[in-house]
Protein backbone atom coordinates (compact mmCIF):
# COMPACT_ATOMS: atom_id res chain seq x y z
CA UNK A 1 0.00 0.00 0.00
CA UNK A 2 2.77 2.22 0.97
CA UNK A 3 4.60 1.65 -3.00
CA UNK A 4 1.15 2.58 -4.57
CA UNK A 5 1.30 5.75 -2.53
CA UNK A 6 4.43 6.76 -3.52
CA UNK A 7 3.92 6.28 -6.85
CA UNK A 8 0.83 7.81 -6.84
CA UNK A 9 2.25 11.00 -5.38
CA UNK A 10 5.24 11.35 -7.76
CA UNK A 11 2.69 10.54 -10.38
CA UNK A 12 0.90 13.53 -9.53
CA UNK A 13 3.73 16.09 -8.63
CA UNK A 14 5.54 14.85 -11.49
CA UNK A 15 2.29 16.03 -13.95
CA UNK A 16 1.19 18.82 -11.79
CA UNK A 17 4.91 20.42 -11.73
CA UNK A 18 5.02 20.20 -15.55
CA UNK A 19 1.33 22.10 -15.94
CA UNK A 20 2.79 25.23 -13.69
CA UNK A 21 6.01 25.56 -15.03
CA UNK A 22 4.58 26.13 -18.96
CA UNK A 23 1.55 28.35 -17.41
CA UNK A 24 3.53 30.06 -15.03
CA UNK A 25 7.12 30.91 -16.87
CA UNK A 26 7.13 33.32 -19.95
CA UNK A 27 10.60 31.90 -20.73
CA UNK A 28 11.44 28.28 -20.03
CA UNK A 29 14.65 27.27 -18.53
CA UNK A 30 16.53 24.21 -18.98
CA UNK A 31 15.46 22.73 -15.77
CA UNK A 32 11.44 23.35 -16.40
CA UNK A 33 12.00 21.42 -20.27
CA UNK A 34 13.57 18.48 -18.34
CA UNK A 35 10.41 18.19 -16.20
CA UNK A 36 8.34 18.66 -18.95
CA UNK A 37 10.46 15.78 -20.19
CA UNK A 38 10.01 13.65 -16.82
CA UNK A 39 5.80 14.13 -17.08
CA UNK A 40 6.17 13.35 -20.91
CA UNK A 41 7.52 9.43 -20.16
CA UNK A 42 5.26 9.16 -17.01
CA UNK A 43 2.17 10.17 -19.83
CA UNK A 44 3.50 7.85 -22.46
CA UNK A 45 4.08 5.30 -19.87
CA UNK A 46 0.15 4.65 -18.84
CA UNK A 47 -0.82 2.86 -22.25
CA UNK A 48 1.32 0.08 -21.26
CA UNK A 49 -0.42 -0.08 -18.06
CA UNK A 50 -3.59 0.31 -19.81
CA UNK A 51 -2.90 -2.68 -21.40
CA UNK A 52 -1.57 -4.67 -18.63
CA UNK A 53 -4.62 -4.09 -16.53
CA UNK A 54 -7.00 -5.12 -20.07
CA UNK A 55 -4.82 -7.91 -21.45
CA UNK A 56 -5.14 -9.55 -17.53
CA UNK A 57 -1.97 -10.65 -15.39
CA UNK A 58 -1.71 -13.44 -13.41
CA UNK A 59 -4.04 -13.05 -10.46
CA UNK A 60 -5.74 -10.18 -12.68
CA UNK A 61 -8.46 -11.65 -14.94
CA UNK A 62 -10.61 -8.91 -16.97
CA UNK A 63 -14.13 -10.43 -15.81
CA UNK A 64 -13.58 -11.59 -12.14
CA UNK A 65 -11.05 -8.57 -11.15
CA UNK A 66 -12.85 -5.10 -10.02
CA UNK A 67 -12.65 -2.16 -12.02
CA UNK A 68 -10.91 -0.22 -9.17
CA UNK A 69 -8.06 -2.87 -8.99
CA UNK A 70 -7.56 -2.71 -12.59
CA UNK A 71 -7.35 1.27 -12.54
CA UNK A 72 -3.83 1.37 -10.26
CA UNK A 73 -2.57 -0.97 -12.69
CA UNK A 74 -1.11 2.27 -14.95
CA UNK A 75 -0.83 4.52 -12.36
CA UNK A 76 1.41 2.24 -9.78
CA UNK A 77 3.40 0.46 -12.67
CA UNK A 78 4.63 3.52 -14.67
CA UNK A 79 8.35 3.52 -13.21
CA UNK A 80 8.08 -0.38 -14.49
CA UNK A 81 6.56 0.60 -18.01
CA UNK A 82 8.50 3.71 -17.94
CA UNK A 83 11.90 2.13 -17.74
CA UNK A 84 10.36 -0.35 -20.41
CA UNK A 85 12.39 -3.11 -21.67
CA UNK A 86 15.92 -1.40 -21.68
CA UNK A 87 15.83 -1.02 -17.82
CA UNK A 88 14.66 -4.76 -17.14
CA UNK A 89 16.69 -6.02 -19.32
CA UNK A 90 19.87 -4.40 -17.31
CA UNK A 91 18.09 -5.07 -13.86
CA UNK A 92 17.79 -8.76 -14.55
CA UNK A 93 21.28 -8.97 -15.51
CA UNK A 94 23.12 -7.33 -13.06
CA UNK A 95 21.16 -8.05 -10.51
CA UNK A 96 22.45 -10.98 -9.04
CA UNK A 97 25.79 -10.63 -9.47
CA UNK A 98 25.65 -6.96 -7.39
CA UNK A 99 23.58 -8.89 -4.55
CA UNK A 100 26.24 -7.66 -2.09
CA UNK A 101 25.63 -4.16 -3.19
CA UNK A 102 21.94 -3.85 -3.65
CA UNK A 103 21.17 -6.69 -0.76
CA UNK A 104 19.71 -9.26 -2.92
CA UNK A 105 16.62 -11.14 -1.51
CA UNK A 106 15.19 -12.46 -4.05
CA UNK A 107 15.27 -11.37 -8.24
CA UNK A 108 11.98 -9.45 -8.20
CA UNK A 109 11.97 -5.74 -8.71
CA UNK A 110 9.50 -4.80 -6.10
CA UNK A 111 12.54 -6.55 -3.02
CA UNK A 112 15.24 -4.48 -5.00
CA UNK A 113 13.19 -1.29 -5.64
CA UNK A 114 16.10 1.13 -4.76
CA UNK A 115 18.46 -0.46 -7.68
CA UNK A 116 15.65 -0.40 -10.46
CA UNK A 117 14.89 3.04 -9.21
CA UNK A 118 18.02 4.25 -9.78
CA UNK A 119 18.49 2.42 -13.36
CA UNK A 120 15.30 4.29 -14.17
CA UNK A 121 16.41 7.93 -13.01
CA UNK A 122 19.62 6.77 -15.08
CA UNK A 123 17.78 6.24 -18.13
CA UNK A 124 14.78 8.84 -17.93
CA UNK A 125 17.54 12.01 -17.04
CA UNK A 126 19.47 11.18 -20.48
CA UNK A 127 15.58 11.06 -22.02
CA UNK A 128 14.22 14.41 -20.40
CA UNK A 129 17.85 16.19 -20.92
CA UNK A 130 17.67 14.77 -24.67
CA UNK A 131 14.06 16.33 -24.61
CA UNK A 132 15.23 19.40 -23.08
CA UNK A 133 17.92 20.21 -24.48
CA UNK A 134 16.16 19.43 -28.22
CA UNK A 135 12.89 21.64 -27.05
CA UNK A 136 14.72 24.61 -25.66
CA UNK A 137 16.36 25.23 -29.04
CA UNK A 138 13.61 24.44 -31.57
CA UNK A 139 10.38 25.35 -29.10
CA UNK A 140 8.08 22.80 -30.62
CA UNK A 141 7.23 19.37 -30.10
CA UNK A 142 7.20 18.96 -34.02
CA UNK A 143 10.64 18.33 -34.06
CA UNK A 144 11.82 14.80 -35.63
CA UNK A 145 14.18 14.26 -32.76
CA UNK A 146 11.36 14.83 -29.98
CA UNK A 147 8.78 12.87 -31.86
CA UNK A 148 11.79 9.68 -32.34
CA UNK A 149 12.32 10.13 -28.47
CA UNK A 150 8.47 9.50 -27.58
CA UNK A 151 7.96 7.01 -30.74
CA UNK A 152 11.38 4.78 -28.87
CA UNK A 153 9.85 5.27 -25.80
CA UNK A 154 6.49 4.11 -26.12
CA UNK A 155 7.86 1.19 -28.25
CA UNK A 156 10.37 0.55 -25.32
CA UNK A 157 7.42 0.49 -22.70
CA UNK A 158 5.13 -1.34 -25.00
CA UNK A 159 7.47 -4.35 -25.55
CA UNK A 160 7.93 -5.22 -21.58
CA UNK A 161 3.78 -5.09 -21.32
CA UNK A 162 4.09 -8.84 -20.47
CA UNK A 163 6.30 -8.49 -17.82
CA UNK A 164 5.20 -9.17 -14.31
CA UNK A 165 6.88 -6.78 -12.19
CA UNK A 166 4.15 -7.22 -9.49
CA UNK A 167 6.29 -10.26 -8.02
CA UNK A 168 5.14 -13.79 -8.13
């Protein structure tokens, strides 16, 4: 309960932040384009979940599951959909062999939570500085770079829809 609270909140502050830094700030600095660049992969992050919680999971069917329980689906498993397939794919690889850096109780994500969190800030900072960096100078989402970025991404999230990161 505690995880979908915290995810919850940075869900919100992470969107909310975004929405007053581009109403409130004529000029936009470096640092309010990354955020914007944070609250863009936590946005294209929830069709994954949307899936996930449609498709059914184990212990999740469509018919006999409430609609409530299948709503926190996206909203508690965007840093999983977010880091997509290029952050599991490092996570279950290294892993095991750091278990006497990351205390290793078992190979799920949710018992080693700090390690995939910090694979994911690895890999969404290079994104949202990319985004940044790209938006700052052109000022338009239109840009072929910006719309690659969130095209990759989605793709990235998309492809590790099957994977379980609720445990066993």
């Amino acid at each position: 309960m505690l995880l979908f609270i915290i995810h919850l909140v940075l869900f919100v502050v992470i969107l909310l932040t975004s929405v007053l830094l581009l109403i409130r700030w004529k000029k936009h600095g470096f640092w309010a384009y990354f955020i914007l660049g944070w609250a863009f992969q936590v946005l294209l992050s929830l069709p994954a979940g949307i899936w996930q919680s449609l498709a059914g999971w184990p212990h999740i069917s469509v018919s006999g599951t409430p609609l409530w329980a299948r709503l926190i689906i996206p909203l508690t498993g965007w840093p999983f959909n977010a880091g997509g397939f290029t952050v599991r794919t490092i996570f279950e690889t290294t892993v095991v062999p750091l278990e006497w850096l990351v205390g290793h109780r078992s190979s799920t994500v949710l018992s080693n939570m700090p390690y995939y969190a910090f694979l994911l800030l690895i890999q969404g900072s290079i994104l949202a500085g990319v985004f940044a960096w790209r938006y700052r100078k052109k000022r338009t989402c239109k840009d072929w770079l910006v719309i690659c970025l969130g095209v990759l991404f989605l793709v990235n999230s998309l492809i590790n829809v099957r994977w379980f990161w609720a445990g066993t």
